[in-house]
Protein backbone atom coordinates (compact mmCIF):
# COMPACT_ATOMS: atom_id res chain seq x y z
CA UNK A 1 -4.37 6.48 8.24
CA UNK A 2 -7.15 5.90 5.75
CA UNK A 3 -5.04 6.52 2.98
CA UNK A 4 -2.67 4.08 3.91
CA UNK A 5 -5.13 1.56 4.22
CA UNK A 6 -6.40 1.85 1.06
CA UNK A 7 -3.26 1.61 -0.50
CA UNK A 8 -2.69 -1.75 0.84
CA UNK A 9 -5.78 -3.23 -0.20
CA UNK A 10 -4.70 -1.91 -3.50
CA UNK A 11 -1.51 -3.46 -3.53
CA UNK A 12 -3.16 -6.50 -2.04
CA UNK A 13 -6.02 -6.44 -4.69
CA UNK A 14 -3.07 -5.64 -7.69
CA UNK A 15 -1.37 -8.74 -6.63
CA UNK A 16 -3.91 -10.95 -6.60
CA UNK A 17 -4.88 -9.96 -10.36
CA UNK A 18 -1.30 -10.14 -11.46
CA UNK A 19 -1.07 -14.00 -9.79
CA UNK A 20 -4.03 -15.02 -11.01
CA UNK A 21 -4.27 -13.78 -14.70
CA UNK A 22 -1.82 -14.68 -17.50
CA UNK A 23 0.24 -12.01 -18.83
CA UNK A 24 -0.36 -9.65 -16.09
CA UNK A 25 2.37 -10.47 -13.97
CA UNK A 26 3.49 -6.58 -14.36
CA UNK A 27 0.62 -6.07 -12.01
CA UNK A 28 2.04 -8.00 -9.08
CA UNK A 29 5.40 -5.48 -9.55
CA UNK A 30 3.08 -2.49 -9.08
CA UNK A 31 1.07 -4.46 -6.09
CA UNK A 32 4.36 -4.86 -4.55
CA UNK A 33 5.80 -1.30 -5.26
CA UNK A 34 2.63 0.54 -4.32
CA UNK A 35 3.22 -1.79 -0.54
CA UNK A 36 6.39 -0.58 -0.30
CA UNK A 37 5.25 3.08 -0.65
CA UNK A 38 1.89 2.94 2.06
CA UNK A 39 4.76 0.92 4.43
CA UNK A 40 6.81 4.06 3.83
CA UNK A 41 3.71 6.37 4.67
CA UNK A 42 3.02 4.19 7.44
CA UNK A 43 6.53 4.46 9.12
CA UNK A 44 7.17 8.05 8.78
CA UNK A 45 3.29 8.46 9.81
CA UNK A 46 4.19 6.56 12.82
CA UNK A 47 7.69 8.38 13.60
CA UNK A 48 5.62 11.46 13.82
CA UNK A 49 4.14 10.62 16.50
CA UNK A 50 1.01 9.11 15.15
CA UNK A 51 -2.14 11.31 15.85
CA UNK A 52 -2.01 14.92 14.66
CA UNK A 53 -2.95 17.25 17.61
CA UNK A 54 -6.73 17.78 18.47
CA UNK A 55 -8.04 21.50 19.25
């Protein structure tokens, strides 16, 4: 779940640069790609039943 996480803020943080700065609007593609992929992880995270088993 961490992982996911922190790929969001990533995407978050990637798409604020490529808004914000000239000439870096490439950025905001990879903010928006690199969402797309930690929704992915999310969903098929969540499919799974969430929590892995506990010993």
């Amino acid at each position: 779940m961490a992982w996911i996480l922190f790929l969001v803020l990533v995407a978050i943080v990637l798409g604020l640069i490529g808004v914000a700065a000239k000439g870096l609007l490439y950025l905001l593609f990879i903010g928006i790609l690199v969402l797309l992929v930690a929704v992915a992880l999310g969903g098929a995270r969540f499919r799974q039943g969430g929590r892995p088993p506990t010993r």
